[in-house]
Protein backbone atom coordinates (compact mmCIF):
# COMPACT_ATOMS: atom_id res chain seq x y z
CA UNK A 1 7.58 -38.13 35.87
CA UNK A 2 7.98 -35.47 33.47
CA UNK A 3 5.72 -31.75 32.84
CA UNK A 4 3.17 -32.90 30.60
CA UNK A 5 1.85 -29.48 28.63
CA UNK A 6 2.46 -25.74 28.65
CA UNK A 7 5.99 -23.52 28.32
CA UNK A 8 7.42 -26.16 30.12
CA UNK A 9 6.49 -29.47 28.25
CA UNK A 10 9.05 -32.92 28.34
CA UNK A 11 10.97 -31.75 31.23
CA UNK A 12 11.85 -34.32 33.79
CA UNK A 13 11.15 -34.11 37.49
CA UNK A 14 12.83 -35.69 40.07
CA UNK A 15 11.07 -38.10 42.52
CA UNK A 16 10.85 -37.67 45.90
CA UNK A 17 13.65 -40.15 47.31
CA UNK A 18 11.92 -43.43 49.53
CA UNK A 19 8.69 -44.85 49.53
CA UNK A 20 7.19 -42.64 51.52
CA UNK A 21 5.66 -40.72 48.71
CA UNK A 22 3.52 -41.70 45.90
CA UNK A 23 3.92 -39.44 43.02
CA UNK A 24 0.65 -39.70 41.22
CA UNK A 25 1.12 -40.76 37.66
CA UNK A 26 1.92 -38.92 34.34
CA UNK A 27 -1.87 -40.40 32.91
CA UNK A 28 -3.41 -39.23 36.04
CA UNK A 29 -2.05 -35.94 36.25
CA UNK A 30 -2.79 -35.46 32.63
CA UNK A 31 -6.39 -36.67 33.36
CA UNK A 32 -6.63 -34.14 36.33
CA UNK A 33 -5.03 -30.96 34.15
CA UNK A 34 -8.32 -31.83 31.17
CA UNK A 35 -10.58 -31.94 34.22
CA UNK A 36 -9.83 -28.69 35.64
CA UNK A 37 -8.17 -26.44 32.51
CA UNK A 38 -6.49 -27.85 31.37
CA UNK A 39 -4.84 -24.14 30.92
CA UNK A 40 -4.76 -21.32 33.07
CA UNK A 41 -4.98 -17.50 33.03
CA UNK A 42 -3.33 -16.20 35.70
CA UNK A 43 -4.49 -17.38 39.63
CA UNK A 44 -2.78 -18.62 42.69
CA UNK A 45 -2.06 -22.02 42.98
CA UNK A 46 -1.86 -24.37 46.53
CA UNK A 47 -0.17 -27.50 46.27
CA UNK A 48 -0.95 -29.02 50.07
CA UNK A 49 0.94 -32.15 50.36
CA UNK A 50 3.37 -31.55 47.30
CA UNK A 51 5.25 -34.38 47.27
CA UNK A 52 7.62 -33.20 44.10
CA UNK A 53 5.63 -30.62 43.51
CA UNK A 54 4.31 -31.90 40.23
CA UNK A 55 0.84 -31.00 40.04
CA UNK A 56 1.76 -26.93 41.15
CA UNK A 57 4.63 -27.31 38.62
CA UNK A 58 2.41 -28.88 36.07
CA UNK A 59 -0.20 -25.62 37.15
CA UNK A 60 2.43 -23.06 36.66
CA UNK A 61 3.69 -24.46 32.83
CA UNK A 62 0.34 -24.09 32.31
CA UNK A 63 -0.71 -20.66 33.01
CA UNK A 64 -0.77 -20.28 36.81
CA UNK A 65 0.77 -17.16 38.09
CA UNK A 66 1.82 -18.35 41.29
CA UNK A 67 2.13 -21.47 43.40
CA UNK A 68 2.62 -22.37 47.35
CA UNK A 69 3.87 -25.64 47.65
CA UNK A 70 3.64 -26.73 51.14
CA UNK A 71 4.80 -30.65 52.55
CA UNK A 72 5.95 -31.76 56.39
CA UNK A 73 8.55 -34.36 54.58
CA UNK A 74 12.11 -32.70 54.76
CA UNK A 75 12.96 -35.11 51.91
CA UNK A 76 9.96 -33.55 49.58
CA UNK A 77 10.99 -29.87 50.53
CA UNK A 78 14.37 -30.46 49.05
CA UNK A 79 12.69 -32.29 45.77
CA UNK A 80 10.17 -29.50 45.52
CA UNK A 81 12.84 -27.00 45.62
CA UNK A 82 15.10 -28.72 43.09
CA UNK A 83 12.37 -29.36 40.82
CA UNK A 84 11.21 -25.18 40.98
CA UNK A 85 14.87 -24.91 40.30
CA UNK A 86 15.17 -26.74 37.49
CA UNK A 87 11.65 -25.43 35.63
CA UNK A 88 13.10 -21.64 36.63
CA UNK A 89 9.73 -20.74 38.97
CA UNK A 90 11.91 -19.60 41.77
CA UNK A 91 9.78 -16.42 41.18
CA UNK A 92 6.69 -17.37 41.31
CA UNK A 93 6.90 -20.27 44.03
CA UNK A 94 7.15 -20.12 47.76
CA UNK A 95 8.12 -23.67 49.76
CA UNK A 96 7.02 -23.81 53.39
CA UNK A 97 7.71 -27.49 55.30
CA UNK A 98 4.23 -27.78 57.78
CA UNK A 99 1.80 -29.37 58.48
CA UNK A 100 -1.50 -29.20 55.93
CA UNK A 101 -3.98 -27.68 59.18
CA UNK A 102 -1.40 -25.54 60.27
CA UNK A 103 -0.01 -24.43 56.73
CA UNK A 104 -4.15 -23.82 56.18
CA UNK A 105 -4.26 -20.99 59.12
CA UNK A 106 -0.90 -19.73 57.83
CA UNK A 107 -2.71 -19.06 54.37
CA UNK A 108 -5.84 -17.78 55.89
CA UNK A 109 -3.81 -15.24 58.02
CA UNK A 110 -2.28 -13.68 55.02
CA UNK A 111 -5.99 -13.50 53.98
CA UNK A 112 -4.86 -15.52 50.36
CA UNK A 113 -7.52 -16.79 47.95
CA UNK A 114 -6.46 -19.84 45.64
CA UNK A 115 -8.03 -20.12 41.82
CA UNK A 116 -6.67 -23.79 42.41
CA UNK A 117 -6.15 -25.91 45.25
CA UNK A 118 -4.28 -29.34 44.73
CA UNK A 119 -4.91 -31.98 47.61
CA UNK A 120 -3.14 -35.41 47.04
CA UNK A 121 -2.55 -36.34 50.75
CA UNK A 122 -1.03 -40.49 51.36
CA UNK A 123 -4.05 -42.83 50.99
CA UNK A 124 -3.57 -44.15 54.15
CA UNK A 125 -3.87 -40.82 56.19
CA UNK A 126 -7.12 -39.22 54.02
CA UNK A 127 -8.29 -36.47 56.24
CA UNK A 128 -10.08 -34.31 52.67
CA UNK A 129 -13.11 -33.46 54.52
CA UNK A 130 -11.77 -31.91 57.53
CA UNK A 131 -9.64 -29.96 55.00
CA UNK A 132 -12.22 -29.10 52.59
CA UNK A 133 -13.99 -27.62 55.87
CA UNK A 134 -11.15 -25.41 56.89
CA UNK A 135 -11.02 -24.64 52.82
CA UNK A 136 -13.98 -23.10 52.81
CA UNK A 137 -14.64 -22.27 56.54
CA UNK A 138 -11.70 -19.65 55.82
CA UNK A 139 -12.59 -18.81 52.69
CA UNK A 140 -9.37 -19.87 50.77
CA UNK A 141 -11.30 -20.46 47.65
CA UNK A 142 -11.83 -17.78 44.96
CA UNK A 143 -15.18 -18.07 43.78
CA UNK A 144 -15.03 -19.46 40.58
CA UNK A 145 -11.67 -21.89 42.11
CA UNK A 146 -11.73 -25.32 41.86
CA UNK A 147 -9.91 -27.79 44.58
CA UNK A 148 -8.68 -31.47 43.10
CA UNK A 149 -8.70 -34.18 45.63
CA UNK A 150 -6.35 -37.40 44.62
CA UNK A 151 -7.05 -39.95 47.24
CA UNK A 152 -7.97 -44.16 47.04
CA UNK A 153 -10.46 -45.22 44.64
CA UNK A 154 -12.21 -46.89 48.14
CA UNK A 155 -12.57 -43.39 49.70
CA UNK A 156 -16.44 -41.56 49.07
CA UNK A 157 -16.55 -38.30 49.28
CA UNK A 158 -19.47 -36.07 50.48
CA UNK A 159 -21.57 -34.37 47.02
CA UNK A 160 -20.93 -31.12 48.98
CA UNK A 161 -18.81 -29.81 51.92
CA UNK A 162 -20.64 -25.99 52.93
CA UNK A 163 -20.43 -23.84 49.62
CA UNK A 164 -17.90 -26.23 48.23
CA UNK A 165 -19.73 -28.81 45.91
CA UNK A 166 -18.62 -31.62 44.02
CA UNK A 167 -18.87 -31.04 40.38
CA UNK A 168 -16.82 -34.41 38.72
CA UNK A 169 -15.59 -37.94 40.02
CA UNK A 170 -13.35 -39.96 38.16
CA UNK A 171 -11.95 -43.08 39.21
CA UNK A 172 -8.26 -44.58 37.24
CA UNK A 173 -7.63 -47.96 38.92
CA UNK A 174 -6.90 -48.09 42.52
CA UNK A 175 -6.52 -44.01 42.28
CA UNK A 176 -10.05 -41.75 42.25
CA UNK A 177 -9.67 -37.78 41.35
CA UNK A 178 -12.82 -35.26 43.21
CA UNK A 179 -12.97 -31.89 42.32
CA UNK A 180 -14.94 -29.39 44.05
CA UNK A 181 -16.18 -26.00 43.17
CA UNK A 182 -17.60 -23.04 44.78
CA UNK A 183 -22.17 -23.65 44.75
CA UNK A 184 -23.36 -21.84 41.99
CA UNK A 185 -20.87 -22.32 39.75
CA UNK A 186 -21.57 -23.00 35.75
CA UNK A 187 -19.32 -24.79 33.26
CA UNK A 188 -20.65 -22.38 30.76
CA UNK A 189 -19.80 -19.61 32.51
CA UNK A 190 -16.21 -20.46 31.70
């Protein structure tokens, strides 16, 4: 597992320690990155479910400002921190160990707005539409934001969820990658 592109390319990560966490692979996450930039300008990044922190690491080598990272597994907090470490985004992270519906009031209460939102919860405990709901129900989307949903290739996700609509599927074995955009939004308009 390694930063793919941007100021930071070729440097290792370190995995999450156990089984409990399934990183999601370097041809995946390189997949994801030419889905959704694959380079940013600026923005706020929300890596729910962290893991490593790979994807919000991967965000900020490639252009993101600033990154939450956000896991309940005491194990991934210390990864996540190691890894932010090791890239020097000590600045521009902040780690908090909760739980993804609580750590999405604690966002909404500091009234943040994401350009990105990463959402790779376990396969087996897939709860993306209640938290694409409380996504946009609190308005933690900026409008032209995008939210990338890893989950099982099995799992069908709704075409839209409120203002949030789907805008690509793409499925890589037994792993599937959703991302959602604000209605309205046009490609071209990037």
């Amino acid at each position: 597992m390694r930063i793919i592109s941007g100021e930071k390319k070729g440097i290792q990560l370190k995995a999450v320690p156990g089984l409990n966490t399934r990183p999601t692979t370097d041809k995946v996450k390189e997949s994801i990155f030419n889905m959704i930039g694959p380079y940013f300008d600026g923005g706020l990044g929300l890596d729910l479910f962290a893991g490593s922190g790979s994807l919000g690491l991967e965000g900020l080598s490639r252009g993101l400002e600033k990154v939450v990272f956000i896991d309940r597994d005491r194990d991934a907090i210390h990864t996540i921190k190691y890894n932010i470490e090791r890239l020097g985004y000590t600045e521009q992270s902040e780690v908090f160990r909760n739980e993804a519906e609580r750590a999405l009031k604690a966002v909404s209460k500091r009234e943040l707005q994401f350009s990105c939102i990463f959402l790779d919860p376990p396969y087996r405990l897939q709860k993306l539409v209640s938290l694409l709901e409380k996504i946009e129900e609190n308005n933690l989307l900026k409008q032209n934001g995008i939210i990338m949903c890893e989950h099982g290739s099995e799992v069908e996700l709704p075409e839209s969820v409120g203002t949030l609509v789907c805008s690509r599927k793409e499925v890589y074995g037994v792993t599937a990658v959703t991302i959602y955009r604000t209605q309205g939004f046009n490609d071209e308009e990037e």
